[in-house]
PDB file of N, CA and C in Angstrom:
ATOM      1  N   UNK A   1       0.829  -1.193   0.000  1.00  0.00           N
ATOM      2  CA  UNK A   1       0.000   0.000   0.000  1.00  0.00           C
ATOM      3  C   UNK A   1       0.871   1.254   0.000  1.00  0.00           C
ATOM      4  N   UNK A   2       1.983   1.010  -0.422  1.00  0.00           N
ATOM      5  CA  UNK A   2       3.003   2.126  -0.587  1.00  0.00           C
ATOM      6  C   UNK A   2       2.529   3.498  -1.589  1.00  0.00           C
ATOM      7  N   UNK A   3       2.340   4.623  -1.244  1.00  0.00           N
ATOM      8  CA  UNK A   3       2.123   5.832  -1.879  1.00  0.00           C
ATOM      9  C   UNK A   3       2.838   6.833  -2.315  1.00  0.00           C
ATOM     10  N   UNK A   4       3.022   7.403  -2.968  1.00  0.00           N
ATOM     11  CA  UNK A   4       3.691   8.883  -3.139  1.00  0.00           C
ATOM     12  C   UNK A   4       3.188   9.495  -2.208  1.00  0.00           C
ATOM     13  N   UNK A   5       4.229  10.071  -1.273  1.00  0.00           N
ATOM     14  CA  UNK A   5       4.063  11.448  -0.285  1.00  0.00           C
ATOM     15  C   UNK A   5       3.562  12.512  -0.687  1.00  0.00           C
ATOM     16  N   UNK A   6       2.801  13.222  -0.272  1.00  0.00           N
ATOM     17  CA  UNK A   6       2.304  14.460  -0.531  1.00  0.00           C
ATOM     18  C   UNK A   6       2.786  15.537  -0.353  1.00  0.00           C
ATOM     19  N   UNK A   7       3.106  16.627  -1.358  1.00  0.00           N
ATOM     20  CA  UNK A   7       3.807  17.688  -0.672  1.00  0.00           C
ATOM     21  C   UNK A   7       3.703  18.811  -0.213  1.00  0.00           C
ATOM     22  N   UNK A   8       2.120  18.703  -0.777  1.00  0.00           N
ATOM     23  CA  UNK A   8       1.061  19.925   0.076  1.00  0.00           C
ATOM     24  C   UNK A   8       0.760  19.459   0.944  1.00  0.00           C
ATOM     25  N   UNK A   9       1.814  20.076   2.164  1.00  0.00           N
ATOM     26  CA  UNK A   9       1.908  19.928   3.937  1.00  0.00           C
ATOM     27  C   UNK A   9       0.482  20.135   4.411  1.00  0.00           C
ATOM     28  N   UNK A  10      -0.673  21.253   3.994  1.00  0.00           N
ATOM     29  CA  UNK A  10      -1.699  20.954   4.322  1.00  0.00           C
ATOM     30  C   UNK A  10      -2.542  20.045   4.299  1.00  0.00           C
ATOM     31  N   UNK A  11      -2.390  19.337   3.007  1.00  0.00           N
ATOM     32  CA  UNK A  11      -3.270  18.029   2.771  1.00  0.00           C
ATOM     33  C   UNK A  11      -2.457  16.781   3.277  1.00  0.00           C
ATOM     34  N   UNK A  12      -1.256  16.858   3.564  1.00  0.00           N
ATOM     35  CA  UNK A  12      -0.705  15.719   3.953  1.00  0.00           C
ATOM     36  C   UNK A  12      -0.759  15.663   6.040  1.00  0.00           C
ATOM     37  N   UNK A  13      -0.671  16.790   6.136  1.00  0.00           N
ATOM     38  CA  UNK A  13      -1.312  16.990   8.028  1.00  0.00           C
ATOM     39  C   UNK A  13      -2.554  16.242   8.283  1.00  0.00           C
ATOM     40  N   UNK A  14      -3.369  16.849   7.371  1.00  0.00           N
ATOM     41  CA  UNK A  14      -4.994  16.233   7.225  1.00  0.00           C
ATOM     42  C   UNK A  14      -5.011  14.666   7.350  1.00  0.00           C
ATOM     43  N   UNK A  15      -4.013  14.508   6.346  1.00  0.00           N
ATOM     44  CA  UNK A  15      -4.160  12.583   6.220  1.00  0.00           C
ATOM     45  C   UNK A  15      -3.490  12.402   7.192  1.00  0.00           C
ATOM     46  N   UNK A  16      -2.770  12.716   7.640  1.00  0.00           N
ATOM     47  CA  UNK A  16      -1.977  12.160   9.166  1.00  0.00           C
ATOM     48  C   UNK A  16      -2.854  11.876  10.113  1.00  0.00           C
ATOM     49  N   UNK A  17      -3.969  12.644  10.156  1.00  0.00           N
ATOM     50  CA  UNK A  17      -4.629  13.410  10.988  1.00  0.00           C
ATOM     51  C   UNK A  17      -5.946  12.280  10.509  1.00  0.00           C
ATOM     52  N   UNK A  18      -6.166  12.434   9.644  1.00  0.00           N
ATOM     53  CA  UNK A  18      -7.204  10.845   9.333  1.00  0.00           C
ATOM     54  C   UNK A  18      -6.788   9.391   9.606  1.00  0.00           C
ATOM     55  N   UNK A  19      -5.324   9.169   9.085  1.00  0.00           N
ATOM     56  CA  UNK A  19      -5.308   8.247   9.241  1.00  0.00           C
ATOM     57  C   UNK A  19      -4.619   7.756  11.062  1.00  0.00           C
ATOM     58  N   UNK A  20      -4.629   8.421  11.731  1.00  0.00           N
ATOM     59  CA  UNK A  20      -4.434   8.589  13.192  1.00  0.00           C
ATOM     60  C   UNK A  20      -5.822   8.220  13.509  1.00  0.00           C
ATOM     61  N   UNK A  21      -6.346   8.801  13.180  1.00  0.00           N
ATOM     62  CA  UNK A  21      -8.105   8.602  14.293  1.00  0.00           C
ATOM     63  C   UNK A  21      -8.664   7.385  13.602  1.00  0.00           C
ATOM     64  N   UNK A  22      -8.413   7.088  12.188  1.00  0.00           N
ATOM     65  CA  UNK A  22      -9.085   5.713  11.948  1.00  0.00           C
ATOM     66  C   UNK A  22      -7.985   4.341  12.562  1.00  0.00           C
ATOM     67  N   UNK A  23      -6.742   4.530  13.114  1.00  0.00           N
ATOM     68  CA  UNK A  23      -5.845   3.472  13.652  1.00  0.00           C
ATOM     69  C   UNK A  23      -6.707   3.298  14.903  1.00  0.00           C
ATOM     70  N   UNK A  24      -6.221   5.029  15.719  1.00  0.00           N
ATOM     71  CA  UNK A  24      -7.279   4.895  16.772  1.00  0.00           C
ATOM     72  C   UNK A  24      -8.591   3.917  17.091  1.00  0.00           C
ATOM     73  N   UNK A  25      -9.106   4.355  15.886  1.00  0.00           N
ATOM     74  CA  UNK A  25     -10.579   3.944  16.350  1.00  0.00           C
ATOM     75  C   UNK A  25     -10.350   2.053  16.499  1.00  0.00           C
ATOM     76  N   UNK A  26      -9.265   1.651  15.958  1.00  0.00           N
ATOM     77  CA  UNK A  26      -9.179   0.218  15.466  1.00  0.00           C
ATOM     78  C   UNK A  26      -8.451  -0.703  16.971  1.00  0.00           C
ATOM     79  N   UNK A  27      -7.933  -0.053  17.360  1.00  0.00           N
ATOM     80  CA  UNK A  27      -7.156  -0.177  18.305  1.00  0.00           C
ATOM     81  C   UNK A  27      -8.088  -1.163  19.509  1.00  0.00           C
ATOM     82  N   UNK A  28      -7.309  -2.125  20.215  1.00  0.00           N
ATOM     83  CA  UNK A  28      -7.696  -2.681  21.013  1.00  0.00           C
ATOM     84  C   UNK A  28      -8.195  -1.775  22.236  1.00  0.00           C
ATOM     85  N   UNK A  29      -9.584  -1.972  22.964  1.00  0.00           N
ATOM     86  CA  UNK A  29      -9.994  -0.907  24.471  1.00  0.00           C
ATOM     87  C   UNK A  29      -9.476  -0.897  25.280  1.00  0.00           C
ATOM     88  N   UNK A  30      -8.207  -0.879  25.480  1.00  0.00           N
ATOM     89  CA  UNK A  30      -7.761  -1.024  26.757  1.00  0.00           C
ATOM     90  C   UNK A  30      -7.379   0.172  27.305  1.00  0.00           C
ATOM     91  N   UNK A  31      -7.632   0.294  28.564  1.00  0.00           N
ATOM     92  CA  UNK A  31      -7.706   1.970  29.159  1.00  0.00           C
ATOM     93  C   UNK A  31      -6.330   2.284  28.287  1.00  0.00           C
ATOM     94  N   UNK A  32      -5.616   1.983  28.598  1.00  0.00           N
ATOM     95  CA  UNK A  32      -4.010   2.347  28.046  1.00  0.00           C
ATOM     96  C   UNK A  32      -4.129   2.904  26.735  1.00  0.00           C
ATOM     97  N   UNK A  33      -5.014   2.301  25.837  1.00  0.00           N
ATOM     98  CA  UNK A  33      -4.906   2.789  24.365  1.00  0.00           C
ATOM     99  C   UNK A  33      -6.273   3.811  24.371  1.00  0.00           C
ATOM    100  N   UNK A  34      -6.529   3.730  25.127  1.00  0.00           N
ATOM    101  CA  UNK A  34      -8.106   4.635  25.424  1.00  0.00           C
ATOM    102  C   UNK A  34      -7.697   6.143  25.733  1.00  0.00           C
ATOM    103  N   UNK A  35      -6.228   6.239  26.898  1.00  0.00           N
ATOM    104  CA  UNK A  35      -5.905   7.405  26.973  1.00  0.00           C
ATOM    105  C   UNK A  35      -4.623   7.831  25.758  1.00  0.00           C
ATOM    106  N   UNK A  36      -4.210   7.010  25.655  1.00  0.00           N
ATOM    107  CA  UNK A  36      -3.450   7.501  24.373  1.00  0.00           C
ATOM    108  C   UNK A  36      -3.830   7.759  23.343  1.00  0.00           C
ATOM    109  N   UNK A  37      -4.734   6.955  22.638  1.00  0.00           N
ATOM    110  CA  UNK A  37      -5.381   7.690  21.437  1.00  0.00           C
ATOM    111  C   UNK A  37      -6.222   8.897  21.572  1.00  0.00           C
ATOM    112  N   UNK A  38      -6.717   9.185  22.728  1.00  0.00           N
ATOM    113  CA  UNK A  38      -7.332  10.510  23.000  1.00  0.00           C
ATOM    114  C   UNK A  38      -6.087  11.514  22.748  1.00  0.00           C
ATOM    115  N   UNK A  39      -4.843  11.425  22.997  1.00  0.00           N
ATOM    116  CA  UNK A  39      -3.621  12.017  23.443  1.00  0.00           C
ATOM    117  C   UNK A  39      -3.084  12.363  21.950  1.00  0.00           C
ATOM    118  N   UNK A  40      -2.635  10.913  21.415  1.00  0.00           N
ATOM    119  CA  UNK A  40      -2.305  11.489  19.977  1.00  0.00           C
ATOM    120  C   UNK A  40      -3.165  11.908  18.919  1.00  0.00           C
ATOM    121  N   UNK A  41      -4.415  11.722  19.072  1.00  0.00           N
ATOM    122  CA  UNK A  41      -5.682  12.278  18.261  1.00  0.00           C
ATOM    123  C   UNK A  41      -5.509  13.670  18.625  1.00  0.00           C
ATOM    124  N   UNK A  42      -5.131  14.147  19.706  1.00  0.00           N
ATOM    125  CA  UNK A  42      -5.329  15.660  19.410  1.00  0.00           C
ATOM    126  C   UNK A  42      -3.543  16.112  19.070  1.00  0.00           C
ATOM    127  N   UNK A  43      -2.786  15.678  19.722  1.00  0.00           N
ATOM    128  CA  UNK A  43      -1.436  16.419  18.867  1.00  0.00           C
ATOM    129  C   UNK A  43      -0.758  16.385  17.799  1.00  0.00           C
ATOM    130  N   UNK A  44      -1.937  14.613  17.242  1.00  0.00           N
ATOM    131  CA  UNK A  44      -1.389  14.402  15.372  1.00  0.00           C
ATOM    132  C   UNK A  44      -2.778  15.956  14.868  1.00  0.00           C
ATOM    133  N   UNK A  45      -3.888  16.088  15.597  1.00  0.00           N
ATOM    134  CA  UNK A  45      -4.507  17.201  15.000  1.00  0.00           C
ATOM    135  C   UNK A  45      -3.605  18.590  14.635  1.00  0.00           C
ATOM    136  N   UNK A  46      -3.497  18.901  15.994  1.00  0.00           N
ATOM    137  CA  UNK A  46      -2.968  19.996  16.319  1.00  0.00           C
ATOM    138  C   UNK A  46      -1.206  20.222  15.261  1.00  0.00           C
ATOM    139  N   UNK A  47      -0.921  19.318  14.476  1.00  0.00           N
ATOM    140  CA  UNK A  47       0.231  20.034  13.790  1.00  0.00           C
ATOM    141  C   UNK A  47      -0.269  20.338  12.233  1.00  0.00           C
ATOM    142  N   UNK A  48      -1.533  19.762  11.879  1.00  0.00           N
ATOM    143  CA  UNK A  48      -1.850  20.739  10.382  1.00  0.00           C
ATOM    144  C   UNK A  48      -2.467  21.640  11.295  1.00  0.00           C
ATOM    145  N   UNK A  49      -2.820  22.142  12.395  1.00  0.00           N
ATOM    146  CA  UNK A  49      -3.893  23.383  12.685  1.00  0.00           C
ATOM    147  C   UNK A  49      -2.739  23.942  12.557  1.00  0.00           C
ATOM    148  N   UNK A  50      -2.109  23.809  13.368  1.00  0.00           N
ATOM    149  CA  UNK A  50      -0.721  24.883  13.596  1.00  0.00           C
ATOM    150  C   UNK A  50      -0.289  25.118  12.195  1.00  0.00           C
ATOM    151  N   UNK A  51       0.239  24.320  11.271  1.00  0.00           N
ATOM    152  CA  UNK A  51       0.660  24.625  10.433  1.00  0.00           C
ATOM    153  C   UNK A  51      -0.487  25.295   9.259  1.00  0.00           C
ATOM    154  N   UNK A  52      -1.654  25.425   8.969  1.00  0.00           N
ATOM    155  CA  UNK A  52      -2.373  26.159   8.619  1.00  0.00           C
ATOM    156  C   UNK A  52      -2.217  27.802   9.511  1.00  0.00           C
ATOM    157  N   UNK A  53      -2.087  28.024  11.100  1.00  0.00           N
ATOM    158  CA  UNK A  53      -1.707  28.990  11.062  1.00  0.00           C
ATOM    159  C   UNK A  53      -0.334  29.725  11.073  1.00  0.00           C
ATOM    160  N   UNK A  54       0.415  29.006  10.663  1.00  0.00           N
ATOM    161  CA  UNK A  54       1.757  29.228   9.912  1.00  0.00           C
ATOM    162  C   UNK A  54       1.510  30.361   8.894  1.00  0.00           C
ATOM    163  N   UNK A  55       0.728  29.638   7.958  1.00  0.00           N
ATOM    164  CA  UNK A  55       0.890  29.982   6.747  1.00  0.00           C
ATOM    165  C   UNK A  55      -0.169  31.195   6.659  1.00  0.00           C
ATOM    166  N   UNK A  56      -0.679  31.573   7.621  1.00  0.00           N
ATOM    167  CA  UNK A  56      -1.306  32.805   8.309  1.00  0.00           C
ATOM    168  C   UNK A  56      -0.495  33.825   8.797  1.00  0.00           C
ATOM    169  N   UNK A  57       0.524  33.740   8.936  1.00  0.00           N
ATOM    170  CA  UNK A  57       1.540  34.233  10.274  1.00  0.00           C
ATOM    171  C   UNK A  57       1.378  35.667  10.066  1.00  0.00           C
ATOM    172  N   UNK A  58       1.390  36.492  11.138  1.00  0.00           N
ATOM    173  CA  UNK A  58       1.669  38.231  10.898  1.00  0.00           C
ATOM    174  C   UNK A  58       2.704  38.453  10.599  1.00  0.00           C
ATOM    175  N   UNK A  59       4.222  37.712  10.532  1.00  0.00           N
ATOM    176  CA  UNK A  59       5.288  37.777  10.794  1.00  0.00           C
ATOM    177  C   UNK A  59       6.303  36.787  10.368  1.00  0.00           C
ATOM    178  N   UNK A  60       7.720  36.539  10.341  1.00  0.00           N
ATOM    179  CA  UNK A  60       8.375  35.889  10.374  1.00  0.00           C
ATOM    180  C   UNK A  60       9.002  35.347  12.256  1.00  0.00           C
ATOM    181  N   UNK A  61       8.734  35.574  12.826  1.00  0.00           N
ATOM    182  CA  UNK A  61       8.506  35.335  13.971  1.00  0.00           C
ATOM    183  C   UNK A  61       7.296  34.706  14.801  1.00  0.00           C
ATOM    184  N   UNK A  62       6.243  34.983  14.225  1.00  0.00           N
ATOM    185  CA  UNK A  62       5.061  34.570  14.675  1.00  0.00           C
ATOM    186  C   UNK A  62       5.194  32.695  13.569  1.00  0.00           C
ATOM    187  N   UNK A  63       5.487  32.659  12.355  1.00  0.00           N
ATOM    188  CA  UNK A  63       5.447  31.966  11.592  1.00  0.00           C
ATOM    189  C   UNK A  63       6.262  30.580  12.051  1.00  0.00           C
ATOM    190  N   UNK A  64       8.227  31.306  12.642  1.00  0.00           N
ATOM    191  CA  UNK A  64       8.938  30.418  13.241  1.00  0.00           C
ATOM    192  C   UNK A  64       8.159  29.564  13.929  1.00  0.00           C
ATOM    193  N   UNK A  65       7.300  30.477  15.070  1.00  0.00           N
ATOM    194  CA  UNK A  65       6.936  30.137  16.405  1.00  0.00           C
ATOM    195  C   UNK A  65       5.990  28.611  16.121  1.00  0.00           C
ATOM    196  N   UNK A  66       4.823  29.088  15.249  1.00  0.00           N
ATOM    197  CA  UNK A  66       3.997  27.917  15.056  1.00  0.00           C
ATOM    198  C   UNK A  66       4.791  27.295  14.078  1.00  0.00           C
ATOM    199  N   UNK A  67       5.842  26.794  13.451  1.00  0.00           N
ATOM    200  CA  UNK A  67       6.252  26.104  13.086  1.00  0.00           C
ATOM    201  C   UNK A  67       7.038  24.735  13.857  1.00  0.00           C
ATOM    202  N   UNK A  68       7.654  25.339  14.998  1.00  0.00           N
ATOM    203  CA  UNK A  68       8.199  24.984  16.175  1.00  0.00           C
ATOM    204  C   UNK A  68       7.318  24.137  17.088  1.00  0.00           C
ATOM    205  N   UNK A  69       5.944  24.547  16.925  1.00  0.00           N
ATOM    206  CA  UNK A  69       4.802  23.451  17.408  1.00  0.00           C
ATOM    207  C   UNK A  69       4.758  22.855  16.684  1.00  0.00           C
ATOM    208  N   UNK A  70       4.461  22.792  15.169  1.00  0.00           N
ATOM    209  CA  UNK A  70       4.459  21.679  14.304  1.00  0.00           C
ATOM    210  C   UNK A  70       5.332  20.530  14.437  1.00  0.00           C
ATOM    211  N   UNK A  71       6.220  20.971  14.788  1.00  0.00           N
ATOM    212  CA  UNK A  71       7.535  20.122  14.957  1.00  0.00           C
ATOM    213  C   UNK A  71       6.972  19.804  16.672  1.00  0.00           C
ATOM    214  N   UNK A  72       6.531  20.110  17.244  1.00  0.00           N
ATOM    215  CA  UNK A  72       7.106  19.938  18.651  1.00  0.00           C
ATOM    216  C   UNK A  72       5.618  18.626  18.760  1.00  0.00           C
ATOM    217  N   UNK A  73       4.743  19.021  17.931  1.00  0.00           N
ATOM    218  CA  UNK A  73       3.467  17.967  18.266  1.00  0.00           C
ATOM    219  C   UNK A  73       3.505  16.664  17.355  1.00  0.00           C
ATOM    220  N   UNK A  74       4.285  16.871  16.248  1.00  0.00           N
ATOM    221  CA  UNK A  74       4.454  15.931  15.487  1.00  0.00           C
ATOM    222  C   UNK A  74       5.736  14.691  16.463  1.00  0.00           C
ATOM    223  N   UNK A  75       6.300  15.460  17.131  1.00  0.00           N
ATOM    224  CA  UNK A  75       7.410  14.752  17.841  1.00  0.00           C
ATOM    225  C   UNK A  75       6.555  13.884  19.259  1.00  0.00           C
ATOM    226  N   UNK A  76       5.619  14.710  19.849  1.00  0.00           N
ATOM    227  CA  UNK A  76       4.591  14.209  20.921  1.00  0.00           C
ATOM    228  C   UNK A  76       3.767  13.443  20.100  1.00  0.00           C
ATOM    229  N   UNK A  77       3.366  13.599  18.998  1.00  0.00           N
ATOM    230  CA  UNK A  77       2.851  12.165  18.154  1.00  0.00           C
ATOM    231  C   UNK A  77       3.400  11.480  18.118  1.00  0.00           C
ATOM    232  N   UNK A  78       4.315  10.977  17.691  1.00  0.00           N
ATOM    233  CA  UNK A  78       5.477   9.762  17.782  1.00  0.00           C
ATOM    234  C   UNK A  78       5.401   9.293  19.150  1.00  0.00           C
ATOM    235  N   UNK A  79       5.774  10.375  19.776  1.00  0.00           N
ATOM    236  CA  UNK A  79       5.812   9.403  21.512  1.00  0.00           C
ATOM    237  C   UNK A  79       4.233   8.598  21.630  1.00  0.00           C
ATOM    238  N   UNK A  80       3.633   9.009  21.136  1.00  0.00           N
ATOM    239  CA  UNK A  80       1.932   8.669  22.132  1.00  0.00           C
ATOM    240  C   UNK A  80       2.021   7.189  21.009  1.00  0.00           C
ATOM    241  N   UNK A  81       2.622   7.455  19.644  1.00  0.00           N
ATOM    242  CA  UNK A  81       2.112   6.063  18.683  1.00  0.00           C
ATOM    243  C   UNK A  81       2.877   5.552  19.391  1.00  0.00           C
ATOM    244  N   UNK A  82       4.212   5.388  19.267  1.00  0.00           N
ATOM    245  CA  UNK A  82       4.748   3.965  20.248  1.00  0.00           C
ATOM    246  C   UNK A  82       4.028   3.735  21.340  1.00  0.00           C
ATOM    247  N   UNK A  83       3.700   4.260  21.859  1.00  0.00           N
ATOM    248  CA  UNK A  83       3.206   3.644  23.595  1.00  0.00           C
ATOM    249  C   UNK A  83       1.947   2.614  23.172  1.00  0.00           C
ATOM    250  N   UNK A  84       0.946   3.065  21.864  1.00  0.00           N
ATOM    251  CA  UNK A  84       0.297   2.389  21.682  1.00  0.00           C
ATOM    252  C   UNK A  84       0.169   0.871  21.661  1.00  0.00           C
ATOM    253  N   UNK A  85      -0.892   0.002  22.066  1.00  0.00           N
ATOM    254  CA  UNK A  85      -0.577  -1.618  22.015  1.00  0.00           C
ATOM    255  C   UNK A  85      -1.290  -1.802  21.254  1.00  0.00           C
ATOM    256  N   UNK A  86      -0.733  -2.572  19.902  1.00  0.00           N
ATOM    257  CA  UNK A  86      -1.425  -3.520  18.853  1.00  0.00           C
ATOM    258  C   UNK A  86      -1.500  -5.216  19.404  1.00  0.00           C
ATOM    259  N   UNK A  87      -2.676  -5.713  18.763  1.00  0.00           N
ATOM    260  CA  UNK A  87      -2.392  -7.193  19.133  1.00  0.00           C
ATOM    261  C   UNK A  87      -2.429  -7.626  17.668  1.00  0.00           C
ATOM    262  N   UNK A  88      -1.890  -7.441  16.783  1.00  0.00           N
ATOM    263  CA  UNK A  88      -1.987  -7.634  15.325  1.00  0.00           C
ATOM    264  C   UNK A  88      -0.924  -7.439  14.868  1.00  0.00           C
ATOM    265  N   UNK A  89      -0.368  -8.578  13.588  1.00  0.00           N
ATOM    266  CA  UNK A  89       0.578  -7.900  12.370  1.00  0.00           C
ATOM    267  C   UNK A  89       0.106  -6.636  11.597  1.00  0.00           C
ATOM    268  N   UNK A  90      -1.011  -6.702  11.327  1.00  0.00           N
ATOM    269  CA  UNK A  90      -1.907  -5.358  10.340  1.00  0.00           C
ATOM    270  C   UNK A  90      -1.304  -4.394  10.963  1.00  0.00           C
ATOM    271  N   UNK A  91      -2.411  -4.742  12.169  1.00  0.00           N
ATOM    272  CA  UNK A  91      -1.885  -3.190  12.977  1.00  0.00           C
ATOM    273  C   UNK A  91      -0.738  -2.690  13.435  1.00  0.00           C
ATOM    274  N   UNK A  92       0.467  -3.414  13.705  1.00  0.00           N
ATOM    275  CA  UNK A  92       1.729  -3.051  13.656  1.00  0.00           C
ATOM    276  C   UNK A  92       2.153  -2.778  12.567  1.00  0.00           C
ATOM    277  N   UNK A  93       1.869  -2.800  11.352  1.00  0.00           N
ATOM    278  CA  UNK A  93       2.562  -2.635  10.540  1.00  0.00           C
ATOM    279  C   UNK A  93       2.040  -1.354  10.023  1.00  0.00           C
ATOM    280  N   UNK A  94       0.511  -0.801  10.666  1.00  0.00           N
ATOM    281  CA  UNK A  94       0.303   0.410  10.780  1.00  0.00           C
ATOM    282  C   UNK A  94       0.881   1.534  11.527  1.00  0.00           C
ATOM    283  N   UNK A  95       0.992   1.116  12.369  1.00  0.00           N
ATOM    284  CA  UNK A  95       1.775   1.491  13.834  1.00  0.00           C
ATOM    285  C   UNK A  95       3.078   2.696  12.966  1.00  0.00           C
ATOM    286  N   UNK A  96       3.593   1.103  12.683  1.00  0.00           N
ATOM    287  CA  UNK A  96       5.219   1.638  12.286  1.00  0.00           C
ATOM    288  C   UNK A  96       5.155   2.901  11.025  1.00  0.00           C
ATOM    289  N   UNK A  97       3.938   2.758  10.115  1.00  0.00           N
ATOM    290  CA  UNK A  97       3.730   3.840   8.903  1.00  0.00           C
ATOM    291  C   UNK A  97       3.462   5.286   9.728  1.00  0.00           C
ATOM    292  N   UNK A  98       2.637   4.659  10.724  1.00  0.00           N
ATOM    293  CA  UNK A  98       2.058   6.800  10.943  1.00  0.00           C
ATOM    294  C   UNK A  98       3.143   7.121  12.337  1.00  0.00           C
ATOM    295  N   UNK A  99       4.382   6.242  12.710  1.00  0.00           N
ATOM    296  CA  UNK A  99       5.531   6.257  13.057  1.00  0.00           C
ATOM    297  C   UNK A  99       6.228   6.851  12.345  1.00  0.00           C
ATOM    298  N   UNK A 100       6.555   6.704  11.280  1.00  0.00           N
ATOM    299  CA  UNK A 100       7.404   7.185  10.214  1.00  0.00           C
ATOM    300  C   UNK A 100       6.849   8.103   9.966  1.00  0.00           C
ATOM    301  N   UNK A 101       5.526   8.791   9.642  1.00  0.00           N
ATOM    302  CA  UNK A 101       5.329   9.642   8.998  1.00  0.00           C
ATOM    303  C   UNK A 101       5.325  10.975  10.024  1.00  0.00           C
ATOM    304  N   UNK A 102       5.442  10.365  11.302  1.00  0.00           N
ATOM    305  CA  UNK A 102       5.554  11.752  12.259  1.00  0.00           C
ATOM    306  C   UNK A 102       7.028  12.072  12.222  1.00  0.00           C
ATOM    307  N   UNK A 103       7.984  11.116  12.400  1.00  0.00           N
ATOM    308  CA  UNK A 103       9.341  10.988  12.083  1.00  0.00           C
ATOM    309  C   UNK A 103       9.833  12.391  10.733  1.00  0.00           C
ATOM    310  N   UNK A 104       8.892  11.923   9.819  1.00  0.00           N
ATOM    311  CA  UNK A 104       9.248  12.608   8.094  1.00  0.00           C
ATOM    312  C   UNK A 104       8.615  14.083   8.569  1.00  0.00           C
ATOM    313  N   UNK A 105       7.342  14.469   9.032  1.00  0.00           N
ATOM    314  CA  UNK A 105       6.894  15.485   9.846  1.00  0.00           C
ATOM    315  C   UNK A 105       7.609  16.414   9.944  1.00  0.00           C
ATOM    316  N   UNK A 106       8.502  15.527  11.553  1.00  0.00           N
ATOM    317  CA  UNK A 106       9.660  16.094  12.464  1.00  0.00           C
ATOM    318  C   UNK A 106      10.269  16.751  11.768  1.00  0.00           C
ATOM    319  N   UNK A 107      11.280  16.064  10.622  1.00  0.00           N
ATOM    320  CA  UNK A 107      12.012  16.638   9.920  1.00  0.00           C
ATOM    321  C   UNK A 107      11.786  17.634   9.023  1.00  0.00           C
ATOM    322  N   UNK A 108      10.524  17.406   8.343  1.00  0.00           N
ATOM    323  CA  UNK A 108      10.700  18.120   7.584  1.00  0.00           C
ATOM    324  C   UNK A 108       9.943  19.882   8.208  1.00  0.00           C
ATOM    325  N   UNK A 109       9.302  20.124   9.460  1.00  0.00           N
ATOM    326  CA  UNK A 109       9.209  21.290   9.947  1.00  0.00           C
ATOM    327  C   UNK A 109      10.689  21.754  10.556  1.00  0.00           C
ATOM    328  N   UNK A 110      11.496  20.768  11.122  1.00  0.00           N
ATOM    329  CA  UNK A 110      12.764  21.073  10.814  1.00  0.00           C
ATOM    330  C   UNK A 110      13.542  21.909  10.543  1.00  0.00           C
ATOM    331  N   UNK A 111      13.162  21.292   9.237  1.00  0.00           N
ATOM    332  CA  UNK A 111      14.327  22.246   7.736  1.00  0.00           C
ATOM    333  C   UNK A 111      13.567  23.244   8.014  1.00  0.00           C
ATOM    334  N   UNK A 112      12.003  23.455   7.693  1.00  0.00           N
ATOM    335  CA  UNK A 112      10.984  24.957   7.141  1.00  0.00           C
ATOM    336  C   UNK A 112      11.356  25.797   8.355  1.00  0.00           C
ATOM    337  N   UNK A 113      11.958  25.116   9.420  1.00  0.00           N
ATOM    338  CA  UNK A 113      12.580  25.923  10.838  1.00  0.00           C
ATOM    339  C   UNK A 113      13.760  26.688  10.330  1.00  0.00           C
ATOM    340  N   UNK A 114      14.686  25.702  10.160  1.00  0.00           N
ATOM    341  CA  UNK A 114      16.288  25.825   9.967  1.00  0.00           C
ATOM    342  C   UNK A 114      16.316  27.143   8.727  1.00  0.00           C
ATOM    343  N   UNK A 115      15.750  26.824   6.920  1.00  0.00           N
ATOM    344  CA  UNK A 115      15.717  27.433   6.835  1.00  0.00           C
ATOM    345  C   UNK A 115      15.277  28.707   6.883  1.00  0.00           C
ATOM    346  N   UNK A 116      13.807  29.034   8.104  1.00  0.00           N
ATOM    347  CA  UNK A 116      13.336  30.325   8.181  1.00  0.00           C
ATOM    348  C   UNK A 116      13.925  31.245   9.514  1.00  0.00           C
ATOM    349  N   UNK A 117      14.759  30.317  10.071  1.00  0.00           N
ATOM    350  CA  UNK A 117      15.511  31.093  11.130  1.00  0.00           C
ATOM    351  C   UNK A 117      16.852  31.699  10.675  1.00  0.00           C
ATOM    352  N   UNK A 118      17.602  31.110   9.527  1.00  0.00           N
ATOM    353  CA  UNK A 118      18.683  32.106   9.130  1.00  0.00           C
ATOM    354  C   UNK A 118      18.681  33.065   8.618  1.00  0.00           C
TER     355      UNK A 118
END
């Protein structure tokens, strides 16, 4: 099920952001995954919001700033997916994709950091 990445960061937040709440929803009930998917459902949200108001910014400073959340929630996404418990190959092997893709995230608000701070 391998795809081409998207490189409109807005539409590709969104799918992060979909495909987070439909893992979620799949996920075994166990309080443990009950409070974590509440957890990463809102900070895989919260990095296209942020980054939609990026691209709002009054400023090059205001712009850094929510970029720096993008990065900083995409990185608290990652933490909350690992903690998650699969009892499945499927679902691990989901696991590890919207793993990576907070990973690719990370980096790549990163760079849009690195280069808007020099």
């Amino acid at each position: 099920m391998e795809k081409t990445k998207e490189y409109n960061l807005e539409k590709r937040t969104l799918q992060f952001t979909k495909q987070v709440i439909s893992f979620v929803n799949a996920l075994p009930r166990t309080q443990g995954n009950i409070e974590i998917g509440k957890q990463v459902i809102r900070s895989a949200g919260s990095i296209g919001a942020n980054y939609i108001e990026a691209n709002e910014a009054l400023g090059k400073k205001d712009f850094a700033m929510r970029i720096r959340i993008c990065r900083k929630e995409a990185k608290e996404s990652r933490y909350w997916l690992i903690l998650a418990e699969t009892r499945s190959e499927e679902k691990t092997k989901a696991l590890e994709s919207l793993i990576d893709e907070a990973d690719q995230l990370m980096k790549i608000f990163a760079t849009i950091l690195l280069k808007t701070t020099k």
